[in-house]
C-alpha atoms as a PDB file:
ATOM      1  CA  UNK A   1     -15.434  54.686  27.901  1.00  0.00           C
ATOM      2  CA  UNK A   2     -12.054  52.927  28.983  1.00  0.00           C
ATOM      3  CA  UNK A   3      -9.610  55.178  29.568  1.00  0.00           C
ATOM      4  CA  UNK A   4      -6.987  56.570  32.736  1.00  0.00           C
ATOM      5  CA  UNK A   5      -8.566  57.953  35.360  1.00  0.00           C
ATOM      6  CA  UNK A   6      -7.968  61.560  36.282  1.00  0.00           C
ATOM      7  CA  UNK A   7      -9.240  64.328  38.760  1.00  0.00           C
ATOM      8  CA  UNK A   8     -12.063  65.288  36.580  1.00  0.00           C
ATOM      9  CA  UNK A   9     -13.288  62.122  34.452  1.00  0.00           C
ATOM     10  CA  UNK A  10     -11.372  59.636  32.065  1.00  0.00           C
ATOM     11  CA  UNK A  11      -8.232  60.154  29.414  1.00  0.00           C
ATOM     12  CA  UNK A  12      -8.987  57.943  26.884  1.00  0.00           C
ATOM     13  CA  UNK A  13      -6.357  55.547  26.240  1.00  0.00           C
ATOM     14  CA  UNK A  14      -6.866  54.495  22.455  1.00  0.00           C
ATOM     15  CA  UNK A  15      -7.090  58.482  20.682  1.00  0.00           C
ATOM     16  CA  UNK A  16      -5.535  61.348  21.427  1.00  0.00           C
ATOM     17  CA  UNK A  17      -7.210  64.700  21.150  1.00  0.00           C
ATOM     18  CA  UNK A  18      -5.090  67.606  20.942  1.00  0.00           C
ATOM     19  CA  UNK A  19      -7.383  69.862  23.133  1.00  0.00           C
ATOM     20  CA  UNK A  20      -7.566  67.809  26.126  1.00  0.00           C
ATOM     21  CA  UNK A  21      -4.684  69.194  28.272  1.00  0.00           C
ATOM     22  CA  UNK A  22      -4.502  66.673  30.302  1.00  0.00           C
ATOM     23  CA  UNK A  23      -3.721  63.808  27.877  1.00  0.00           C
ATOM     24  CA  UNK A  24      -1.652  65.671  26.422  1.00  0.00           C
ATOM     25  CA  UNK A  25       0.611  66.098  29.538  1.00  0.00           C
ATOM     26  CA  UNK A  26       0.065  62.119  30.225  1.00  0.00           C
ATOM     27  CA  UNK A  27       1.402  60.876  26.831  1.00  0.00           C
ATOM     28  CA  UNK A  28       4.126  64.116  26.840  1.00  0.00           C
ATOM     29  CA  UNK A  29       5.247  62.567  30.394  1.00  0.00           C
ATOM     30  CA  UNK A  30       5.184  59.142  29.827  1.00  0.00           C
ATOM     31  CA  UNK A  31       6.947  58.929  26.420  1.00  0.00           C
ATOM     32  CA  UNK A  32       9.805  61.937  27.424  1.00  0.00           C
ATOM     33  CA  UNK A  33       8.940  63.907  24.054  1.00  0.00           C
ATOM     34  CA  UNK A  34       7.989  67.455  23.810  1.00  0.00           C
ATOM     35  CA  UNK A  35       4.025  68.808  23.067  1.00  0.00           C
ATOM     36  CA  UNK A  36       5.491  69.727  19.606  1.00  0.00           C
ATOM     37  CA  UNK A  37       6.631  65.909  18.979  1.00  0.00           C
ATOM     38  CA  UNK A  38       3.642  64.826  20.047  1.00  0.00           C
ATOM     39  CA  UNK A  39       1.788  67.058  18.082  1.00  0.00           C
ATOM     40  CA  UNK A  40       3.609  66.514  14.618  1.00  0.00           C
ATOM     41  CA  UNK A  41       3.045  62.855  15.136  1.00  0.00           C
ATOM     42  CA  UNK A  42      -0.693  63.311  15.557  1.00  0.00           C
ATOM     43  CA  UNK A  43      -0.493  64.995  12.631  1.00  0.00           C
ATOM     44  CA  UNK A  44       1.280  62.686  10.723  1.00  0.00           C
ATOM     45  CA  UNK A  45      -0.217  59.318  12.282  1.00  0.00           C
ATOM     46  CA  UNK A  46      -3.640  60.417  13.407  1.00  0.00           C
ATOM     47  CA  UNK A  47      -5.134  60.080  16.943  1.00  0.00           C
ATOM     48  CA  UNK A  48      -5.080  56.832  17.587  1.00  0.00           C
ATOM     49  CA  UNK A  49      -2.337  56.371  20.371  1.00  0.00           C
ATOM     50  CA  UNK A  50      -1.069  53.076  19.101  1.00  0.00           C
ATOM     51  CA  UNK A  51      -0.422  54.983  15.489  1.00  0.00           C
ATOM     52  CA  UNK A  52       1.428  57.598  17.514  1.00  0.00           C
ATOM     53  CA  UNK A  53       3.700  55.603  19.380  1.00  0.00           C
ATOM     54  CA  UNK A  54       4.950  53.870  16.433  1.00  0.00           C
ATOM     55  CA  UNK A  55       6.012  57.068  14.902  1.00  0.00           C
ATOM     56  CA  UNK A  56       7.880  58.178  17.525  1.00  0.00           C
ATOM     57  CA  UNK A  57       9.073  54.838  18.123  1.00  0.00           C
ATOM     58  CA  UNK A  58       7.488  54.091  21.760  1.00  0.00           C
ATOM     59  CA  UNK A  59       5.727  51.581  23.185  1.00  0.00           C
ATOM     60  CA  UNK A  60       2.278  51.976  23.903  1.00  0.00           C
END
């Protein structure tokens, strides 16, 4: 599976899952929102990162 390498394995870089604390804290980092932006645009857009960025209006 492509994805960013971390300390225990890969973050996958084309979905997001909510439970996996470490992605979460990548995507929270690199686009300078807050868990509960990110999370309300998963919600809205789904998991797939590229969906996400476009509703908080980031780049990928």
């Amino acid at each position: 599976m492509p994805g960013l390498k971390d300390k225990r394995g890969f973050i996958d870089k084309d979905r997001l899952d909510l439970s996996e604390r470490k992605a979460v804290e990548y995507w929270v980092k690199r686009w300078g929102v807050t868990q509960d932006q990110l999370t309300t645009a998963h919600r809205k857009a789904g998991r797939m990162i590229k969906d996400i960025a476009t509703e908080l209006g980031k780049k990928r």
